[in-house]
PDB file of N, CA and C in Angstrom:
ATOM      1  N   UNK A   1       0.851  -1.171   0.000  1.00  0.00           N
ATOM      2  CA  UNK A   1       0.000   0.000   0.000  1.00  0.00           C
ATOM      3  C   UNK A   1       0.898   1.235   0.000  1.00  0.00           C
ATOM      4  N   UNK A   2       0.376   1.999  -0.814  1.00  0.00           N
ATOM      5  CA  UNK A   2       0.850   3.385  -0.842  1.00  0.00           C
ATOM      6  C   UNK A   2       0.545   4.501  -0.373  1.00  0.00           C
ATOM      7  N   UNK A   3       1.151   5.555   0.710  1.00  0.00           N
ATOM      8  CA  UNK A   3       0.357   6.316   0.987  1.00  0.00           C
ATOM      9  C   UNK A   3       0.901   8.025   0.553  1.00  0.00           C
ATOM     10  N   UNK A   4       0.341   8.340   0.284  1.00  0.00           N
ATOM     11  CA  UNK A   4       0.971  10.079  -0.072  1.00  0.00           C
ATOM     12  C   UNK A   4       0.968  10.878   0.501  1.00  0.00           C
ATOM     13  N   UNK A   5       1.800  11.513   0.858  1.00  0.00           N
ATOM     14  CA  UNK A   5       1.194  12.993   2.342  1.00  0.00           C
ATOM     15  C   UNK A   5       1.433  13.837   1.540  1.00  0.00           C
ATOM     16  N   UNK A   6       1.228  14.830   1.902  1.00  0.00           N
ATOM     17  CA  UNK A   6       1.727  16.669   1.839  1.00  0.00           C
ATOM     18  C   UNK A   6       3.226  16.562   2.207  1.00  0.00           C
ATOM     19  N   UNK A   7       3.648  17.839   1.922  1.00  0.00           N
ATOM     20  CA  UNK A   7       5.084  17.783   1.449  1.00  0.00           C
ATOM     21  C   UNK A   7       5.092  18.021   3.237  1.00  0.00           C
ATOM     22  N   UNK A   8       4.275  18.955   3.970  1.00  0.00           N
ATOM     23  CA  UNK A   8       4.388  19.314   5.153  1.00  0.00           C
ATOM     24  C   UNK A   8       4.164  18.667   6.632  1.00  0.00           C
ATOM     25  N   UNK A   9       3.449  17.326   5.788  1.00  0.00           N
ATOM     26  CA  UNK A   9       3.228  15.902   6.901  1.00  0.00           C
ATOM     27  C   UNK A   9       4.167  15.272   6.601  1.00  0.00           C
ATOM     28  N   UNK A  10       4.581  14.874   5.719  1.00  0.00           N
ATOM     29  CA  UNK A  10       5.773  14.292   5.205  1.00  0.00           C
ATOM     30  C   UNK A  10       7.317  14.971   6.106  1.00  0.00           C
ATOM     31  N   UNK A  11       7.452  16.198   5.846  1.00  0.00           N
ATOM     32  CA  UNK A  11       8.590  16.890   6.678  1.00  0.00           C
ATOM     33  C   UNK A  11       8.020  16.652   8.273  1.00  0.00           C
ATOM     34  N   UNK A  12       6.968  16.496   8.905  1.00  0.00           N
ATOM     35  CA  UNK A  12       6.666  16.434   9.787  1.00  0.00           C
ATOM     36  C   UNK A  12       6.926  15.347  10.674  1.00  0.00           C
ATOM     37  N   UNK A  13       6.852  14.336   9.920  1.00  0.00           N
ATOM     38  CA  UNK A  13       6.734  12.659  10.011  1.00  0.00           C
ATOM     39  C   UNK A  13       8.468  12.259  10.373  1.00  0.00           C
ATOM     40  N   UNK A  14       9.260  12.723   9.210  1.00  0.00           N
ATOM     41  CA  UNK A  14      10.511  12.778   8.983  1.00  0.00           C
ATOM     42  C   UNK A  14      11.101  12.923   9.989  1.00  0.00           C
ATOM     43  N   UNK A  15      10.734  14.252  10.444  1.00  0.00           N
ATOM     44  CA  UNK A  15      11.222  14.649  11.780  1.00  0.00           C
ATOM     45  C   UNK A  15      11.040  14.068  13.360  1.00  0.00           C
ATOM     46  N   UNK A  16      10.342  13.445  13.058  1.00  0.00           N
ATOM     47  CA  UNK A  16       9.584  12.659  14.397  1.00  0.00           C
ATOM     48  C   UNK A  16      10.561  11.453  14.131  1.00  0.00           C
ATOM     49  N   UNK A  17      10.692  10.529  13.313  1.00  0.00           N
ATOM     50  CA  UNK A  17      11.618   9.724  12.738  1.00  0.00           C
ATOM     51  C   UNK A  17      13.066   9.885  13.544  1.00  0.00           C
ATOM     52  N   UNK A  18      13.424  11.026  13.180  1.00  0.00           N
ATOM     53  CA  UNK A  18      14.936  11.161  13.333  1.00  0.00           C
ATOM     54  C   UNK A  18      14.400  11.861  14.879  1.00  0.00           C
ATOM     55  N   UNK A  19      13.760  12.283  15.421  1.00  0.00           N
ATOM     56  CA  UNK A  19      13.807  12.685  16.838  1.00  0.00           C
ATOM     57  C   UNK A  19      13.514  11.260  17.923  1.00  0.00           C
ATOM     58  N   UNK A  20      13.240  10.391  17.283  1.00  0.00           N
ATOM     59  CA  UNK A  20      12.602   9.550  18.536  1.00  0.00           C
ATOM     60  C   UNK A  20      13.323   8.043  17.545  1.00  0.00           C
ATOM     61  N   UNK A  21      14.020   8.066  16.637  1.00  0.00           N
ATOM     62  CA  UNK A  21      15.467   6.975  16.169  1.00  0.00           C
ATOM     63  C   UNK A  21      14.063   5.700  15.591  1.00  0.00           C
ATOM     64  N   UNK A  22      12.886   6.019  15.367  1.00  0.00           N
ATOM     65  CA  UNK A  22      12.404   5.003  14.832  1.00  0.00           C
ATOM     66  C   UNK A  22      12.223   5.245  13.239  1.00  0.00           C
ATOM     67  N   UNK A  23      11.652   4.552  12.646  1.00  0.00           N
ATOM     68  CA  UNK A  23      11.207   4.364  11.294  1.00  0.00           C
ATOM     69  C   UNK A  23      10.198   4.946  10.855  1.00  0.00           C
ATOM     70  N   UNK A  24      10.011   5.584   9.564  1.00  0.00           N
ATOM     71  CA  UNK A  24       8.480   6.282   9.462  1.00  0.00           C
ATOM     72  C   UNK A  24       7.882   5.442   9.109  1.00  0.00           C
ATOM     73  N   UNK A  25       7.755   4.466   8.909  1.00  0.00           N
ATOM     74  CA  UNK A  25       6.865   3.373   8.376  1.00  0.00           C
ATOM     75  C   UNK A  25       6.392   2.869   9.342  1.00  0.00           C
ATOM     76  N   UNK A  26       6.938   2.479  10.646  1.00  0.00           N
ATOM     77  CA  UNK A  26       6.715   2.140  12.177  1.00  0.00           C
ATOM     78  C   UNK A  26       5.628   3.016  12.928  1.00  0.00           C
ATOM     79  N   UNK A  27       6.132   4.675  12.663  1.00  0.00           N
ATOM     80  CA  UNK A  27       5.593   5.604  13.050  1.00  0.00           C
ATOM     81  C   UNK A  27       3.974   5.814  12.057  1.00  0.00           C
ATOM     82  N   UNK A  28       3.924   5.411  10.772  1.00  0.00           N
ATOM     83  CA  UNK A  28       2.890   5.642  10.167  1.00  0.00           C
ATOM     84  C   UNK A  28       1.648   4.208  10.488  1.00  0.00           C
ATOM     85  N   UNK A  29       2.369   2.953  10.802  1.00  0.00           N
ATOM     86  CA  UNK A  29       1.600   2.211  11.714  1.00  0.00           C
ATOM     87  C   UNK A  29       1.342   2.367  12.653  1.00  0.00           C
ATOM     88  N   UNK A  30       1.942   2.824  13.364  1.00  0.00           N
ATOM     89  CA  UNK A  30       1.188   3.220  14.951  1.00  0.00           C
ATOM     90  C   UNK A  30       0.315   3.472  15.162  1.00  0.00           C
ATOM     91  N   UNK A  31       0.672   4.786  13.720  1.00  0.00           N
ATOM     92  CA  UNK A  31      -0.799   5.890  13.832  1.00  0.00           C
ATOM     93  C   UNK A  31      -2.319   5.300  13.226  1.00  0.00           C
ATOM     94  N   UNK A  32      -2.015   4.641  12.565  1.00  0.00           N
ATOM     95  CA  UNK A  32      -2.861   4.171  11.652  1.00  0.00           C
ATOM     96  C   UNK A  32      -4.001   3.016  12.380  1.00  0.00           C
ATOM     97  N   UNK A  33      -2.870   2.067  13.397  1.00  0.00           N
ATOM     98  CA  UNK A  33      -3.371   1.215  14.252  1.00  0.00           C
ATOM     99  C   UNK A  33      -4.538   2.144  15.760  1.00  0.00           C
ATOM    100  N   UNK A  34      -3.495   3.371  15.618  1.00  0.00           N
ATOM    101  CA  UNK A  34      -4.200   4.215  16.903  1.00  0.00           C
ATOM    102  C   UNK A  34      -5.764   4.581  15.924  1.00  0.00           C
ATOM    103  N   UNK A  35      -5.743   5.415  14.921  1.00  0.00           N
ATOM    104  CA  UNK A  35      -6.917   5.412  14.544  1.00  0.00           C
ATOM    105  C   UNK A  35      -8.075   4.903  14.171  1.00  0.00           C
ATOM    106  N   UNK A  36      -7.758   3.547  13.788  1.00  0.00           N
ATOM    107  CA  UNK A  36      -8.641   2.366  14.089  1.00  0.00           C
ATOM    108  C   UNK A  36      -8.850   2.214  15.083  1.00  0.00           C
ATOM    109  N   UNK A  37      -8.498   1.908  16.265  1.00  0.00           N
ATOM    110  CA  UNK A  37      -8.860   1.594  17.363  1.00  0.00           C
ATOM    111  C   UNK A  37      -9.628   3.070  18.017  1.00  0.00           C
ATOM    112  N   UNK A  38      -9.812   3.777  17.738  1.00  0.00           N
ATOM    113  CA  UNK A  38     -10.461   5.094  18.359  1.00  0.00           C
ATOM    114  C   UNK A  38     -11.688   5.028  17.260  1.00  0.00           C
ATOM    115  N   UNK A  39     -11.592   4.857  16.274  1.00  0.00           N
ATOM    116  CA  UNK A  39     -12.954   4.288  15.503  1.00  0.00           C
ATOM    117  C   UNK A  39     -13.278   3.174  15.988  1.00  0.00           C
ATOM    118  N   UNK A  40     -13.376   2.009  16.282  1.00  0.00           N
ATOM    119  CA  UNK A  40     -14.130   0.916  16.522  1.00  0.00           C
ATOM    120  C   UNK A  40     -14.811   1.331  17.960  1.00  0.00           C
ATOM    121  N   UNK A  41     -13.718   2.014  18.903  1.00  0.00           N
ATOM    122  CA  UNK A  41     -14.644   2.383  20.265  1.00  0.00           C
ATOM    123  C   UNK A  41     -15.269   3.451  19.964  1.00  0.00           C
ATOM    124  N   UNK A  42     -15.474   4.180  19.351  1.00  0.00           N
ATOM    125  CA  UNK A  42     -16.628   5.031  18.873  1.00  0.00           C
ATOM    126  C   UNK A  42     -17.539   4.562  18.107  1.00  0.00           C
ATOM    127  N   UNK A  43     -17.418   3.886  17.422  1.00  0.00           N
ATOM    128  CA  UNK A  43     -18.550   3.097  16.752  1.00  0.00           C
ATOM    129  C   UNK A  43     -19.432   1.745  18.010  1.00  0.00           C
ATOM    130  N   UNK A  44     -18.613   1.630  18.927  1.00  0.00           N
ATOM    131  CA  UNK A  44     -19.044   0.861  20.502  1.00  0.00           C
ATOM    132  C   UNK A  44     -20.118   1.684  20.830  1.00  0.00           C
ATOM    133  N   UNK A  45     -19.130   3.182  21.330  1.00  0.00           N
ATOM    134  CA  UNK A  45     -19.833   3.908  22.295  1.00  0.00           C
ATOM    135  C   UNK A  45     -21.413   4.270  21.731  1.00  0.00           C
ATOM    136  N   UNK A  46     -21.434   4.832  20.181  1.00  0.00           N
ATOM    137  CA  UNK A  46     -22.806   4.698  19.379  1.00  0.00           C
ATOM    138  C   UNK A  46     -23.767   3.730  19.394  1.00  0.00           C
ATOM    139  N   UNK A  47     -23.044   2.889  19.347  1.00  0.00           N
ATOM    140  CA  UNK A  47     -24.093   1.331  19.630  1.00  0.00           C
ATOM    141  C   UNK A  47     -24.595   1.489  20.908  1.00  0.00           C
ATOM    142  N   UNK A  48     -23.885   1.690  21.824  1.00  0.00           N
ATOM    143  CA  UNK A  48     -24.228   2.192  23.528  1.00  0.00           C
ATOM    144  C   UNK A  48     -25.221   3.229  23.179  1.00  0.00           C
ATOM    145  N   UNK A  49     -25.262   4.013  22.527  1.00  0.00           N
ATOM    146  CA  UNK A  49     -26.280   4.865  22.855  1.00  0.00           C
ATOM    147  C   UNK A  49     -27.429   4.406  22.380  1.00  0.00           C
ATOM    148  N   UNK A  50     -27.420   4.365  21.176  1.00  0.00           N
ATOM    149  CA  UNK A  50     -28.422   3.839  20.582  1.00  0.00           C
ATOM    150  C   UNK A  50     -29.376   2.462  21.212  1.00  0.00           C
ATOM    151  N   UNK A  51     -28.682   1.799  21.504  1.00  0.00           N
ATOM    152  CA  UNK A  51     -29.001   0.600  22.691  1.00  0.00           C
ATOM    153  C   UNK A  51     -29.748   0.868  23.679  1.00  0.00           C
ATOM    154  N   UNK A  52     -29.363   2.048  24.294  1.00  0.00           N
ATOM    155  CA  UNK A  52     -29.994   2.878  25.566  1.00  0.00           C
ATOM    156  C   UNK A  52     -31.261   3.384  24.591  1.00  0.00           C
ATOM    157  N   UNK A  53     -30.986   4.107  23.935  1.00  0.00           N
ATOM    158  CA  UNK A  53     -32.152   5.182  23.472  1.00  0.00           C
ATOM    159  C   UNK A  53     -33.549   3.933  23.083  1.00  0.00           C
ATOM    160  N   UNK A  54     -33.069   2.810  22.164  1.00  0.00           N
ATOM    161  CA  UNK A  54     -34.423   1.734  22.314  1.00  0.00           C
ATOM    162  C   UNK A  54     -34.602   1.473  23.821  1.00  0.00           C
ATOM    163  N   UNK A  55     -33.764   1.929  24.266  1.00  0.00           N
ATOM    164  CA  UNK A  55     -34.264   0.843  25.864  1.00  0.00           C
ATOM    165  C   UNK A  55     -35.425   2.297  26.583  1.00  0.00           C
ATOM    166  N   UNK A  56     -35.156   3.090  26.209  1.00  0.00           N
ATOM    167  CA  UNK A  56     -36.262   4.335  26.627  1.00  0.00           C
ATOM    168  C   UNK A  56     -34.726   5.082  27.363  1.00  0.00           C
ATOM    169  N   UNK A  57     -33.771   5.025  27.591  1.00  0.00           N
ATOM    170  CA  UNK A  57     -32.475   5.413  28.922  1.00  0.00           C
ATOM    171  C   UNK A  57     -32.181   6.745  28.218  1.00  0.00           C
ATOM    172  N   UNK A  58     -32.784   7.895  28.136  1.00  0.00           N
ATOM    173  CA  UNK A  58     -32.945   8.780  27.751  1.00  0.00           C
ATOM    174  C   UNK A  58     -33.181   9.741  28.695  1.00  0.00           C
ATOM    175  N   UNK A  59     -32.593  11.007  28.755  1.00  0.00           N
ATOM    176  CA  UNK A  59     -33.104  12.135  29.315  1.00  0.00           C
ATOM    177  C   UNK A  59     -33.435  13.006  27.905  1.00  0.00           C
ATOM    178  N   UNK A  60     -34.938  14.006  28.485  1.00  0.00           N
ATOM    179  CA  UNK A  60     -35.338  14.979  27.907  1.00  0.00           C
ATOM    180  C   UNK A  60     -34.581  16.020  27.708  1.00  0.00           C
ATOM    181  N   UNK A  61     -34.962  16.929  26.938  1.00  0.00           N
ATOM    182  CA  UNK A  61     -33.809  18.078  26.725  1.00  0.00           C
ATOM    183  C   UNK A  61     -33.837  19.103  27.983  1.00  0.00           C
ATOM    184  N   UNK A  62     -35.195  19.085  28.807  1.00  0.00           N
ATOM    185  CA  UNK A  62     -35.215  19.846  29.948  1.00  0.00           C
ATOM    186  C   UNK A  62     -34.282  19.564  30.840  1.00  0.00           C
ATOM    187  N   UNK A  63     -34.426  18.492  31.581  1.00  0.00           N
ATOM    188  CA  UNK A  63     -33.073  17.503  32.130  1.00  0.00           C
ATOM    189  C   UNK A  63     -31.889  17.541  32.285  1.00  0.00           C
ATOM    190  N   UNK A  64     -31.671  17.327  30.271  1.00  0.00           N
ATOM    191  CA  UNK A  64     -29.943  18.104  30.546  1.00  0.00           C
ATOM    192  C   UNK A  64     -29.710  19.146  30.583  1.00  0.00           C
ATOM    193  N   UNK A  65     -30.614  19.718  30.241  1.00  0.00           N
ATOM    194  CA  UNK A  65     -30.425  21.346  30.238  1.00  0.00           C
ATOM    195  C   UNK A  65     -30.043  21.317  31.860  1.00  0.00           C
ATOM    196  N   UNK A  66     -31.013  21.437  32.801  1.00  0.00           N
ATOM    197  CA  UNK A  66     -31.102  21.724  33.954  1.00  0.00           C
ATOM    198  C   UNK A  66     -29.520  21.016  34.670  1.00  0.00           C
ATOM    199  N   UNK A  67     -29.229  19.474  34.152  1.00  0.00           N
ATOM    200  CA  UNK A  67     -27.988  19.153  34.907  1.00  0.00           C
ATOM    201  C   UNK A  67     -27.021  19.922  34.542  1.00  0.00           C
ATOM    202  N   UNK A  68     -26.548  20.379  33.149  1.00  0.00           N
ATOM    203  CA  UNK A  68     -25.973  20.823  32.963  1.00  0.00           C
ATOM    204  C   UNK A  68     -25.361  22.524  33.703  1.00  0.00           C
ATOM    205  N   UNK A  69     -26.945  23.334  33.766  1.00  0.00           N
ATOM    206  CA  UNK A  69     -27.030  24.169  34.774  1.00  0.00           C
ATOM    207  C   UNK A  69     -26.323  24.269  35.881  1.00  0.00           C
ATOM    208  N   UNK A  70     -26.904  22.729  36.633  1.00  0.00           N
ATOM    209  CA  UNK A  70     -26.246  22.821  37.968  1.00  0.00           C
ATOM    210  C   UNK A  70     -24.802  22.546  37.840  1.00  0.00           C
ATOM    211  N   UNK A  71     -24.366  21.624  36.976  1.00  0.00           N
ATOM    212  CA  UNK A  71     -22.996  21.462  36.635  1.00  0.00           C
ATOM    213  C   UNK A  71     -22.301  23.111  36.907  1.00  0.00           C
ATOM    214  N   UNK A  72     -22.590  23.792  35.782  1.00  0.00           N
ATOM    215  CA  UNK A  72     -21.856  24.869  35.766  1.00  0.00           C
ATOM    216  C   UNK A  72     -21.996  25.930  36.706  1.00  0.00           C
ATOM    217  N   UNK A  73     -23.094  25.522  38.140  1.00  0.00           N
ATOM    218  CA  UNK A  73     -23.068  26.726  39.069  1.00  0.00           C
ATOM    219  C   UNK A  73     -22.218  26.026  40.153  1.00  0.00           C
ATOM    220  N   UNK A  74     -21.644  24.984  40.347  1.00  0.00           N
ATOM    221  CA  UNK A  74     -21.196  24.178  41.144  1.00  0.00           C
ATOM    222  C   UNK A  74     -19.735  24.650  41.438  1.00  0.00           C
TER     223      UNK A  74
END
């Protein structure tokens, strides 16, 4: 697989490379592995809601309004 950056992610990447003695290819898996994994638990946490929301586990908009309220006079 091929991937293309900007000349300015690319210099960016580079630099991270030679600052921390690893590989950009290492460094472009990492990232790649980190962003998958922050998508699949967000695509969790949605299912969580949605799960709740058939289950009725819902507050009204008055509700949060109001917790939120007290949140911020606290």
């Amino acid at each position: 697989m091929e991937v293309h950056l900007p000349q300015i992610q690319a210099t960016r990447l580079n630099g991270l490379a030679v600052r921390t003695g690893r590989g950009t290819d290492d460094l472009v898996q990492e990232a790649v592995d980190r962003l998958l994994a922050h998508a699949e638990r967000m695509r969790e946490q949605v299912q969580v809601g949605i799960d709740q929301i058939a289950r009725g586990e819902f507050l009204e908009e008055e509700e949060m309004e109001a917790r939120i309220d007290r949140m911020l006079r606290a």
